[in-house]
Every structure is written in C-alpha cells, then in structure tokens.
PDB file of N, CA and C in Angstrom:
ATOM      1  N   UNK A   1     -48.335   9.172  15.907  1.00  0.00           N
ATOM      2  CA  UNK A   1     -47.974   8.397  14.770  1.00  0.00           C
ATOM      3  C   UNK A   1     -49.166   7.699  14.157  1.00  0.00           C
ATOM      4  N   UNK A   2     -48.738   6.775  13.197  1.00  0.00           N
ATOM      5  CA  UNK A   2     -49.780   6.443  12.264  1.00  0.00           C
ATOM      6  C   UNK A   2     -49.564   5.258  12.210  1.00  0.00           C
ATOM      7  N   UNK A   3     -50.959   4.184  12.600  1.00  0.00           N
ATOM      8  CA  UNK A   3     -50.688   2.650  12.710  1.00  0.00           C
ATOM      9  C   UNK A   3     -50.934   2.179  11.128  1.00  0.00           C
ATOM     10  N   UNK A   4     -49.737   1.381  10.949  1.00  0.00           N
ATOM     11  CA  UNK A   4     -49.620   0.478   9.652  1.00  0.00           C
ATOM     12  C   UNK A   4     -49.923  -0.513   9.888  1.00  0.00           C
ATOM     13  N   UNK A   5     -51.055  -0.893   9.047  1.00  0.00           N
ATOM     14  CA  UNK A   5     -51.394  -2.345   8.936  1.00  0.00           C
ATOM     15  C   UNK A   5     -51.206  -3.228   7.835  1.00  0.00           C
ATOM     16  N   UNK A   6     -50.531  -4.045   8.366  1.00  0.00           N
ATOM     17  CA  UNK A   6     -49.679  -5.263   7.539  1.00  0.00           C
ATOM     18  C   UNK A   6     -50.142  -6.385   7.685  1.00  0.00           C
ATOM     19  N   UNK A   7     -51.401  -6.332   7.546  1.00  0.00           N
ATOM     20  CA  UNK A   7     -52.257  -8.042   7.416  1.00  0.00           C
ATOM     21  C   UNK A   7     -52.459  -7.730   6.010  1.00  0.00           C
ATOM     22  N   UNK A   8     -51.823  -7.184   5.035  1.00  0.00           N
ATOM     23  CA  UNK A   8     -52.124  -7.377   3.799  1.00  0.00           C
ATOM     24  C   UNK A   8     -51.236  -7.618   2.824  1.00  0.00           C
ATOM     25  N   UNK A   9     -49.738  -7.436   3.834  1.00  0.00           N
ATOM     26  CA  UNK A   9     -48.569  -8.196   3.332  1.00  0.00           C
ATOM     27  C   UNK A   9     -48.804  -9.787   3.462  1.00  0.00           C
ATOM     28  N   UNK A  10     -48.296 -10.508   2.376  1.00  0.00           N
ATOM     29  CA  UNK A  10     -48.239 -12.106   2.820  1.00  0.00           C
ATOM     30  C   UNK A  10     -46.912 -12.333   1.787  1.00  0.00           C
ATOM     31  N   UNK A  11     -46.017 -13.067   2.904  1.00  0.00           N
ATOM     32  CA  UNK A  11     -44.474 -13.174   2.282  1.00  0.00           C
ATOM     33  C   UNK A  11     -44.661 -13.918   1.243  1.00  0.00           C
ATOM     34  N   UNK A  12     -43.633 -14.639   0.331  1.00  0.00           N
ATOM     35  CA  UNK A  12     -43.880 -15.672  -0.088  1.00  0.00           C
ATOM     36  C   UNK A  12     -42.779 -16.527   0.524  1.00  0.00           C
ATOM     37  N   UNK A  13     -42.764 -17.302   1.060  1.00  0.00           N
ATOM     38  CA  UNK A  13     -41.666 -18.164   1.456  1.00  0.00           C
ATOM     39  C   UNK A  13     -41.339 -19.264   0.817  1.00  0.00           C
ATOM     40  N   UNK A  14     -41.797 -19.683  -0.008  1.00  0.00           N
ATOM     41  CA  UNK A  14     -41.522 -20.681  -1.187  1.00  0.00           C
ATOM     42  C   UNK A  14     -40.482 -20.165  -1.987  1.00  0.00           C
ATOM     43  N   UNK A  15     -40.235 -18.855  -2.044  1.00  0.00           N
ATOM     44  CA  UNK A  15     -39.615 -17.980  -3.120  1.00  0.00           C
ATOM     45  C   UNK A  15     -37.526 -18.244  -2.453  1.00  0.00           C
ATOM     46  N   UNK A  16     -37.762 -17.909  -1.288  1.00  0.00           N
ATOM     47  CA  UNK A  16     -36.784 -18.252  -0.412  1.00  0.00           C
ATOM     48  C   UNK A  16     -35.930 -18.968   0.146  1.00  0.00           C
ATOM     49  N   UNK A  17     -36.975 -20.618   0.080  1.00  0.00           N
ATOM     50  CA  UNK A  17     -36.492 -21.845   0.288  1.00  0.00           C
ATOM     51  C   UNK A  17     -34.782 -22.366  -0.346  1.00  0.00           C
ATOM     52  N   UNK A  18     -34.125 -23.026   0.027  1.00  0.00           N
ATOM     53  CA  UNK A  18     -33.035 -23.825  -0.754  1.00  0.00           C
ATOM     54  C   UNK A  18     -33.483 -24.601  -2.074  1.00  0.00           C
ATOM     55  N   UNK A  19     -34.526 -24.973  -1.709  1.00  0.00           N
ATOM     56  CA  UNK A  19     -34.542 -25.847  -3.176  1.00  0.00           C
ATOM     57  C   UNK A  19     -35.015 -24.802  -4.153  1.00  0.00           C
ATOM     58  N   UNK A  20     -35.925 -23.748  -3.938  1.00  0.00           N
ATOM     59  CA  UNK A  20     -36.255 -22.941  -5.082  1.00  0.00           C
ATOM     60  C   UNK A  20     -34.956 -22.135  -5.441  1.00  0.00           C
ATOM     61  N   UNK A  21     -34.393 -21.733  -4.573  1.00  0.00           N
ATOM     62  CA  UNK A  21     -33.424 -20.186  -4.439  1.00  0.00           C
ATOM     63  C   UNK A  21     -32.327 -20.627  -5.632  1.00  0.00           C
ATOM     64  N   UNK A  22     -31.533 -19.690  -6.667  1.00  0.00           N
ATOM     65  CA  UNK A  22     -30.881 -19.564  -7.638  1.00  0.00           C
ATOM     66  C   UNK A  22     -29.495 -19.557  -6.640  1.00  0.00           C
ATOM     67  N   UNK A  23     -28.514 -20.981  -7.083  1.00  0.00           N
ATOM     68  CA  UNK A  23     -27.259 -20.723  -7.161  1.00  0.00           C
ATOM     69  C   UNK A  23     -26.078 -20.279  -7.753  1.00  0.00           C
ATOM     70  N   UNK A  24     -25.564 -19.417  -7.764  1.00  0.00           N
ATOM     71  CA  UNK A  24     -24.268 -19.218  -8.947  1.00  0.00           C
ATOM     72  C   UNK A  24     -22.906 -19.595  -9.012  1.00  0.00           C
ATOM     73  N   UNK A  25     -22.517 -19.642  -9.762  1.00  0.00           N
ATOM     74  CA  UNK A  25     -21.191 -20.792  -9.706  1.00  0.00           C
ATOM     75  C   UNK A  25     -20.536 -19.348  -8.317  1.00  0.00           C
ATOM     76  N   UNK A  26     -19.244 -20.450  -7.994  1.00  0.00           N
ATOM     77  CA  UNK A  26     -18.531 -18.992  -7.307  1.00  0.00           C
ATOM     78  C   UNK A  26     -17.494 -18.506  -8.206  1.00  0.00           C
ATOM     79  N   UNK A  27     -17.175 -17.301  -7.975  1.00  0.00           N
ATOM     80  CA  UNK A  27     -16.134 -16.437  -9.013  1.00  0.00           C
ATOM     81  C   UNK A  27     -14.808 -17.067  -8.539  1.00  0.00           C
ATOM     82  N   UNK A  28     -14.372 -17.560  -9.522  1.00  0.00           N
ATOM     83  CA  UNK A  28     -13.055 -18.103  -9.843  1.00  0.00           C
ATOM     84  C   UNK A  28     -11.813 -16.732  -9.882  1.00  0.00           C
ATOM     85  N   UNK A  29     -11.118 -16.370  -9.415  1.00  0.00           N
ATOM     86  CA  UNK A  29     -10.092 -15.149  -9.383  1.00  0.00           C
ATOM     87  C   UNK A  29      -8.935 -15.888 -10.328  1.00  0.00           C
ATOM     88  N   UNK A  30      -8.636 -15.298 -11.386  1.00  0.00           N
ATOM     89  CA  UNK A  30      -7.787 -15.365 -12.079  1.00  0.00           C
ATOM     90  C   UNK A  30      -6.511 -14.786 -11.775  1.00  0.00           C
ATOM     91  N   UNK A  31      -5.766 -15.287 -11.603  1.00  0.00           N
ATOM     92  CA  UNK A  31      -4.439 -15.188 -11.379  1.00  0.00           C
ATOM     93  C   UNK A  31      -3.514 -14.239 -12.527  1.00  0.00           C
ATOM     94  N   UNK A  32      -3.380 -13.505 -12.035  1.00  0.00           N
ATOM     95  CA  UNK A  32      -2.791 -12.271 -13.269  1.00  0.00           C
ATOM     96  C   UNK A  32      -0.710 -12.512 -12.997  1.00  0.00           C
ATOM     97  N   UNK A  33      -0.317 -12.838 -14.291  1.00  0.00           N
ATOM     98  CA  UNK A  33       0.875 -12.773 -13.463  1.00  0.00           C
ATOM     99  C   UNK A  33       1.428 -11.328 -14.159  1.00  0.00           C
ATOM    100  N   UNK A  34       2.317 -10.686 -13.690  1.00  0.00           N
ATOM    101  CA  UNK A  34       2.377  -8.822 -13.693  1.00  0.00           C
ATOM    102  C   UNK A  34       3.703  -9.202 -13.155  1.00  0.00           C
ATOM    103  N   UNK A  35       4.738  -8.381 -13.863  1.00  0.00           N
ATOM    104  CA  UNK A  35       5.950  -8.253 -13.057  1.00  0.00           C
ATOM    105  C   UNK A  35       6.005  -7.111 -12.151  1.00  0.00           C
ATOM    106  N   UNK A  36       6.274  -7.525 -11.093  1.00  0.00           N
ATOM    107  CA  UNK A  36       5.616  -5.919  -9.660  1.00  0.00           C
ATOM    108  C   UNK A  36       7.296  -5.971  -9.353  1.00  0.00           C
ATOM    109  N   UNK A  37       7.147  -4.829  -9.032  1.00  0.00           N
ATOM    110  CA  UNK A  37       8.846  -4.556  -8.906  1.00  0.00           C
ATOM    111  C   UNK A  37       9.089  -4.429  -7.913  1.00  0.00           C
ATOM    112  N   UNK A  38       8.442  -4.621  -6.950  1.00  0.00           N
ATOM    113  CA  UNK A  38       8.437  -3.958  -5.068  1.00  0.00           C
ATOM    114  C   UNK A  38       9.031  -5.701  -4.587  1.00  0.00           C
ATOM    115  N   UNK A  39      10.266  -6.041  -3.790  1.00  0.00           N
ATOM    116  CA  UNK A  39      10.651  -7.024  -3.476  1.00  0.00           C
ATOM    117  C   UNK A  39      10.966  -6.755  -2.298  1.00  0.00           C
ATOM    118  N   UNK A  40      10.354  -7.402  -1.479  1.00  0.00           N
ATOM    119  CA  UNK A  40      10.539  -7.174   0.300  1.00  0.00           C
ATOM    120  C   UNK A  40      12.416  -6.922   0.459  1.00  0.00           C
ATOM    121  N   UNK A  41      12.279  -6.170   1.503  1.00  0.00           N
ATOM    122  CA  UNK A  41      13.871  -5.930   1.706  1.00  0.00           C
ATOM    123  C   UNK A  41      14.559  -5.695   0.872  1.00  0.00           C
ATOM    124  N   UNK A  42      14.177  -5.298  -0.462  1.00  0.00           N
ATOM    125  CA  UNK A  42      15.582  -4.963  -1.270  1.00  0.00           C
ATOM    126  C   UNK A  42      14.856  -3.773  -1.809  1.00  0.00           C
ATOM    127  N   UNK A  43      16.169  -3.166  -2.272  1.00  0.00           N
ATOM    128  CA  UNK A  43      15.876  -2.035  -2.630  1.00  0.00           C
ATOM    129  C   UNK A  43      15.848  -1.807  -4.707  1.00  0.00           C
ATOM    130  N   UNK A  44      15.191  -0.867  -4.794  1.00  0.00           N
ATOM    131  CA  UNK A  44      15.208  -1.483  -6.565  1.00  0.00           C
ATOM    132  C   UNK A  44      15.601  -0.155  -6.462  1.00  0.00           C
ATOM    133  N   UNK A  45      15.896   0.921  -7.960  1.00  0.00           N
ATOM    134  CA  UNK A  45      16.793   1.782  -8.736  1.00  0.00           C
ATOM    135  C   UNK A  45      15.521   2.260  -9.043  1.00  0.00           C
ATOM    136  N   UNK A  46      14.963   3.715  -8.972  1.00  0.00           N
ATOM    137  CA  UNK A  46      13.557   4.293  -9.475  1.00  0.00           C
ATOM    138  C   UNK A  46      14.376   5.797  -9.989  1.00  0.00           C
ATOM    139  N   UNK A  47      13.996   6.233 -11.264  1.00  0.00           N
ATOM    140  CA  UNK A  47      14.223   7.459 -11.724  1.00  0.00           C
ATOM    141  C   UNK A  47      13.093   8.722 -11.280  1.00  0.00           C
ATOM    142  N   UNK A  48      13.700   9.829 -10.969  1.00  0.00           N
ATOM    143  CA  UNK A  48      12.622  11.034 -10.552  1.00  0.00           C
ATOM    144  C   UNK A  48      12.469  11.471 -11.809  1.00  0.00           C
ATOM    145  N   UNK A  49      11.483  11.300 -12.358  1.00  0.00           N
ATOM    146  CA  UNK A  49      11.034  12.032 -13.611  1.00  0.00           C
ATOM    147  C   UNK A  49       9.825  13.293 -13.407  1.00  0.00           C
ATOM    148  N   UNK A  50       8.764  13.745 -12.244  1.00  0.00           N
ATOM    149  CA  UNK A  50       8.606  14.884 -12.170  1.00  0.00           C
ATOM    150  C   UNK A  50       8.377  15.224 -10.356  1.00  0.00           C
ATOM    151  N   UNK A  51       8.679  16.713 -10.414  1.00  0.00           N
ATOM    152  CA  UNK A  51       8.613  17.160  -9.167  1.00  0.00           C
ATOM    153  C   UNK A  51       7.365  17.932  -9.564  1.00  0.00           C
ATOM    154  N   UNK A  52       6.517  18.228  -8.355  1.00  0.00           N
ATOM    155  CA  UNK A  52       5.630  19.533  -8.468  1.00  0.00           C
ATOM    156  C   UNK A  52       5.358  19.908  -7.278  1.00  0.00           C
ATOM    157  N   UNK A  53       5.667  21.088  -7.153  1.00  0.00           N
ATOM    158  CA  UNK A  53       5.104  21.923  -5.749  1.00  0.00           C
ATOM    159  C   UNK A  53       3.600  21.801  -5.712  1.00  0.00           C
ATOM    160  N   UNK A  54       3.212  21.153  -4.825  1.00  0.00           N
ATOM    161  CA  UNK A  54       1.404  21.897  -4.332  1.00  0.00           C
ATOM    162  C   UNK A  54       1.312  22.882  -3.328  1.00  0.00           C
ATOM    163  N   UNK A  55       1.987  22.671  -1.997  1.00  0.00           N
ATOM    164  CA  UNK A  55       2.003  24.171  -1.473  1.00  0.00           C
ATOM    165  C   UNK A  55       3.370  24.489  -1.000  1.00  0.00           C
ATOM    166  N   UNK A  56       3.430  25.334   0.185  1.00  0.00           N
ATOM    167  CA  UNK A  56       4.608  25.619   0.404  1.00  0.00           C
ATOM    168  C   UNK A  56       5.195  24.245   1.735  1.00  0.00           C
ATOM    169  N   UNK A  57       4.397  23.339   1.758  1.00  0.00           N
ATOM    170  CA  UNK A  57       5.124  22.353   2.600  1.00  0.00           C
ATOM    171  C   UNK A  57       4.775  20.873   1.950  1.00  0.00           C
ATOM    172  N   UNK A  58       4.171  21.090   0.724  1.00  0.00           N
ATOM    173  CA  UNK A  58       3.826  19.600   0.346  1.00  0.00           C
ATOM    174  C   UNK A  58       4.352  19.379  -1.512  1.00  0.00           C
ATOM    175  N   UNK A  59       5.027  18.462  -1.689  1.00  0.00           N
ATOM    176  CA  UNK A  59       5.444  18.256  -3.231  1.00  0.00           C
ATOM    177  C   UNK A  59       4.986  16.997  -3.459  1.00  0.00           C
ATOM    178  N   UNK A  60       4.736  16.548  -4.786  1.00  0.00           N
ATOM    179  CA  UNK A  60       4.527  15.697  -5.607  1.00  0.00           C
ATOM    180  C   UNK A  60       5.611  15.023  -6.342  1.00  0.00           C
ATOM    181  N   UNK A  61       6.386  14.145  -5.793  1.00  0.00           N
ATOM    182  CA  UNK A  61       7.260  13.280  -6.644  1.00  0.00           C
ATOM    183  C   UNK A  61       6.938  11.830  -7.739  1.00  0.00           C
ATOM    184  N   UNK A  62       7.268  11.792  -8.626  1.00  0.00           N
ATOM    185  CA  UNK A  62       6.698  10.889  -9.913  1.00  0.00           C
ATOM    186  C   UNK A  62       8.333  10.291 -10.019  1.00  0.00           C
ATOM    187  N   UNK A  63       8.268   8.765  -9.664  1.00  0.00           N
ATOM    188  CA  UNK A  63       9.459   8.023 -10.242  1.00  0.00           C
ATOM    189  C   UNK A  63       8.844   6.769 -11.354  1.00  0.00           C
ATOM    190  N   UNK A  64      10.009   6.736 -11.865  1.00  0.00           N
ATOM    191  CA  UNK A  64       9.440   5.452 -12.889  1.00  0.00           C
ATOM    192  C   UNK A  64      10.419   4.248 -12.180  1.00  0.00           C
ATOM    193  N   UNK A  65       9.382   3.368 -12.471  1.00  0.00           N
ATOM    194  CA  UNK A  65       9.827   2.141 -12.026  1.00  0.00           C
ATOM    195  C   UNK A  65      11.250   1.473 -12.982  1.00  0.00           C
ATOM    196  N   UNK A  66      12.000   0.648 -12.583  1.00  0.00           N
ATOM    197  CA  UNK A  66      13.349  -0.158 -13.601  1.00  0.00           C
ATOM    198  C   UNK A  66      12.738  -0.599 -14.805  1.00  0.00           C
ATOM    199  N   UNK A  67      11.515  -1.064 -14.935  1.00  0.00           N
ATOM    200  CA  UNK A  67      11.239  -1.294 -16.246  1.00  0.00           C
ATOM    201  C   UNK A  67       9.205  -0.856 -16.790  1.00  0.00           C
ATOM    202  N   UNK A  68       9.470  -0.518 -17.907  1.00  0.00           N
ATOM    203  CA  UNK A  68       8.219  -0.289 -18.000  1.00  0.00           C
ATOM    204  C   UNK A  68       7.169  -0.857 -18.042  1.00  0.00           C
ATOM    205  N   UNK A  69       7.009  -2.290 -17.804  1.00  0.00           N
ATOM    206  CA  UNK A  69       6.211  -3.202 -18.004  1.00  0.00           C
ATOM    207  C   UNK A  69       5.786  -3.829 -16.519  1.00  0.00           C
ATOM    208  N   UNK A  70       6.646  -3.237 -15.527  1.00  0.00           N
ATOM    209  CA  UNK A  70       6.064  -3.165 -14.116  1.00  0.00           C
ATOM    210  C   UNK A  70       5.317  -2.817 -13.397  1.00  0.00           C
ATOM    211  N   UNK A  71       4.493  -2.964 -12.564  1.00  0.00           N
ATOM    212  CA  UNK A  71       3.528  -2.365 -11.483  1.00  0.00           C
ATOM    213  C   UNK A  71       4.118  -2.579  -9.987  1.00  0.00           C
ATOM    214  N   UNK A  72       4.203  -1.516  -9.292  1.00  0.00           N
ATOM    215  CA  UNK A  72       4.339  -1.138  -8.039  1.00  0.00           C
ATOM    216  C   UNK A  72       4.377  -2.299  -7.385  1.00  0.00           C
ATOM    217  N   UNK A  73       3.228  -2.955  -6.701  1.00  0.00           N
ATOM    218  CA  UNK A  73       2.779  -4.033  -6.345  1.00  0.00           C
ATOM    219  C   UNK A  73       2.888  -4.102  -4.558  1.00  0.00           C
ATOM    220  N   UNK A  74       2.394  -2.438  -4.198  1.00  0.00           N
ATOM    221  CA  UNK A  74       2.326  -2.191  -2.904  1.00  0.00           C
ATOM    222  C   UNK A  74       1.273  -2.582  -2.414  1.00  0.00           C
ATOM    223  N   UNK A  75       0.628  -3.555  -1.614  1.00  0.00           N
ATOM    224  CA  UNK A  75      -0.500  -3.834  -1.091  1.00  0.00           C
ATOM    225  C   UNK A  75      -1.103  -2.798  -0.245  1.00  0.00           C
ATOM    226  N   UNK A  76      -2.311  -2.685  -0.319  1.00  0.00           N
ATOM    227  CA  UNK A  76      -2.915  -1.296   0.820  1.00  0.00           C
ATOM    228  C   UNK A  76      -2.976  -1.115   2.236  1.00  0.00           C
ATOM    229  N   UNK A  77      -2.206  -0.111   2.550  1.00  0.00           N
ATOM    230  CA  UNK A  77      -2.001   0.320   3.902  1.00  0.00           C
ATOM    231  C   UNK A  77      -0.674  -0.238   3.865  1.00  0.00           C
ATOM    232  N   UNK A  78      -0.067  -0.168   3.186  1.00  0.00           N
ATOM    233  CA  UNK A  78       1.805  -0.395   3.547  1.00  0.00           C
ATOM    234  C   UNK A  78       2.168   0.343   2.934  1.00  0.00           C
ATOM    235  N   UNK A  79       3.871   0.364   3.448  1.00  0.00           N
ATOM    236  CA  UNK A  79       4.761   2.172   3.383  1.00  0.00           C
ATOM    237  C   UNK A  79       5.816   1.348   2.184  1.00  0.00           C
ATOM    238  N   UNK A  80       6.563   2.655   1.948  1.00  0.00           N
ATOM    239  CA  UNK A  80       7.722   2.059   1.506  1.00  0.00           C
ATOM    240  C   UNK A  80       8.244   3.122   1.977  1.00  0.00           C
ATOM    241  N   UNK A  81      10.003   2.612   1.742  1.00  0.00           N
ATOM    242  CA  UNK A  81      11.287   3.315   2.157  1.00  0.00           C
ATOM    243  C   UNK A  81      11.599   3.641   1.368  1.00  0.00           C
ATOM    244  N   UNK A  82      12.150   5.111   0.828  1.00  0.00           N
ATOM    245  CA  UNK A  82      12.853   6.042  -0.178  1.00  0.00           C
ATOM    246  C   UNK A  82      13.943   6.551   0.217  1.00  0.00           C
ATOM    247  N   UNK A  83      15.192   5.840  -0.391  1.00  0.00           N
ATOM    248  CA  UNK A  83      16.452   6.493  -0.366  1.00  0.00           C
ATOM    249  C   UNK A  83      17.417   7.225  -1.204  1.00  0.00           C
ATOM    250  N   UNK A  84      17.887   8.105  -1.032  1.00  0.00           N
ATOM    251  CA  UNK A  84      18.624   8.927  -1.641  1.00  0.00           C
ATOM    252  C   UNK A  84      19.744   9.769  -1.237  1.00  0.00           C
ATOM    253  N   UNK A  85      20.972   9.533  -1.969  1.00  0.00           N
ATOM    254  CA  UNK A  85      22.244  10.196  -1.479  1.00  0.00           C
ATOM    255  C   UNK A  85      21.993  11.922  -1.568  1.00  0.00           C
ATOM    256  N   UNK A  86      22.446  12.868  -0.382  1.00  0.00           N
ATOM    257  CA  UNK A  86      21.693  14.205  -0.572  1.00  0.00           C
ATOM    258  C   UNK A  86      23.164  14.357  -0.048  1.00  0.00           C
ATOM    259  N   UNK A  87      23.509  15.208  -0.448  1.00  0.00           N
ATOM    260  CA  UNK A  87      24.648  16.408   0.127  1.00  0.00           C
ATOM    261  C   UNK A  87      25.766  15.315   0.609  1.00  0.00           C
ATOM    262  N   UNK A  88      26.002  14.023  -0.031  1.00  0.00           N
ATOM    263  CA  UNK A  88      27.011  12.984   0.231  1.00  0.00           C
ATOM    264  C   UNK A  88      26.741  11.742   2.015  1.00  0.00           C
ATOM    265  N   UNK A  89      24.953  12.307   2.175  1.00  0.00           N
ATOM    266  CA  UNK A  89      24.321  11.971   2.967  1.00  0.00           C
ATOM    267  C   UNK A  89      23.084  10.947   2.720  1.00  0.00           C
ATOM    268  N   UNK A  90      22.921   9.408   3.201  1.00  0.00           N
ATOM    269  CA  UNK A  90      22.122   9.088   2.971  1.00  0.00           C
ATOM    270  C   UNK A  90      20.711   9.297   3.800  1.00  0.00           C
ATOM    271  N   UNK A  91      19.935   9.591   3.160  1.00  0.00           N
ATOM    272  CA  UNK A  91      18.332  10.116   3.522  1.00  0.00           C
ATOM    273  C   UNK A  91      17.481   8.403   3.192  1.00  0.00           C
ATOM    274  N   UNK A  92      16.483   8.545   4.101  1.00  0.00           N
ATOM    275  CA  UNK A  92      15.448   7.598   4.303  1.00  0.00           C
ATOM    276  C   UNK A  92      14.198   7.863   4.290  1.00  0.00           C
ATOM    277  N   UNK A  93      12.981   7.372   4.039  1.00  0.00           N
ATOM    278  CA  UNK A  93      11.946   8.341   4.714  1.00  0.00           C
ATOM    279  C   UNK A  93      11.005   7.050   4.219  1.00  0.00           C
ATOM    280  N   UNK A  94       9.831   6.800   5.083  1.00  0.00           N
ATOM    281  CA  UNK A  94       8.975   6.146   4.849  1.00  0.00           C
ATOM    282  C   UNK A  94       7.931   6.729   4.245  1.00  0.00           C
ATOM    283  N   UNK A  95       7.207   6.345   3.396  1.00  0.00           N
ATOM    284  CA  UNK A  95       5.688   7.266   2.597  1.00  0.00           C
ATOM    285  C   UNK A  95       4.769   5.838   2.182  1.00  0.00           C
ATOM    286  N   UNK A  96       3.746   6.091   2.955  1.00  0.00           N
ATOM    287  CA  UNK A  96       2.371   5.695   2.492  1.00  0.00           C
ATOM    288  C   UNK A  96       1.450   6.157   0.556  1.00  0.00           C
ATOM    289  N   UNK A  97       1.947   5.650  -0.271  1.00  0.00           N
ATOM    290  CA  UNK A  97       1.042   6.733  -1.158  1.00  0.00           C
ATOM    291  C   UNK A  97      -0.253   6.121  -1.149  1.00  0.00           C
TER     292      UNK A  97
END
C-alpha cells in the first residue's frame, strides 16, 4: 500500500463550534385535515370498479372509496379486512397493499 500523509490537512474547528455553527428553525408539520375513510373496526361500503388479471394466480382489484374526496388513510405495514357476500357466503381476507 501507499502511505498518505496528512500533515497537510489542518481542520478548521472554529467552523464547527456552537457558537459559529448555523441553526434552523425546526420544521413545524402541518396538520392536514383529509377525510380518510378507514375507521378502526368498522367496516365502510367500497365499490369494485376494475378487475385485472396479471397472471394466472394473481389479480388486481380497484375499489372506490364512499366518497370521492377521501383517502384510504392506511398507515404502513397494516392490513385491512375485505368482505364480501360470494355464493350467499360471507368471505374475509386480510391484504397488505
């Protein structure tokens, strides 16, 4: 290997200090209010508006929410429950999207 010599670096440490160093305000998070339609334990009314096959074991379902001015409001890494009357049978199924 190859010796580096660094007696010709000189820090500046003045640059670093608290009293020199640049503070910035902290970011204030604005509070968005959004009507989210996802309400723990209850169940809301969603229309299937498209299906699409991707292969022969995986589909793409598209529901619209009760109103159009809603957002989901699933936090990340949580499921929801999808129910639907099938053959006079109720079906369940949990999905991550």
């Amino acid at each position: 290997g190859e010796l580096v010599n660094s007696s010709a670096y000189t820090s500046d440490s003045n640059a670093s200090t608290p009293n020199n160093s640049v503070h910035l305000p902290p970011i204030k998070e604005i509070a968005s209010i959004r009507n989210v339609a996802l309400v723990p334990r209850e169940k809301i009314p969603c229309k299937l508006i498209k299906k699409e096959i991707l292969s022969h074991d995986v589909r793409l379902f598209r529901f619209a929410l009760p109103s159009e001015d809603q957002v989901l409001g699933l936090p990340v890494g949580k499921h929801i429950f999808l129910c639907a009357t099938v053959n006079d049978k109720l079906c369940m199924r949990a999905y991550t999207p």
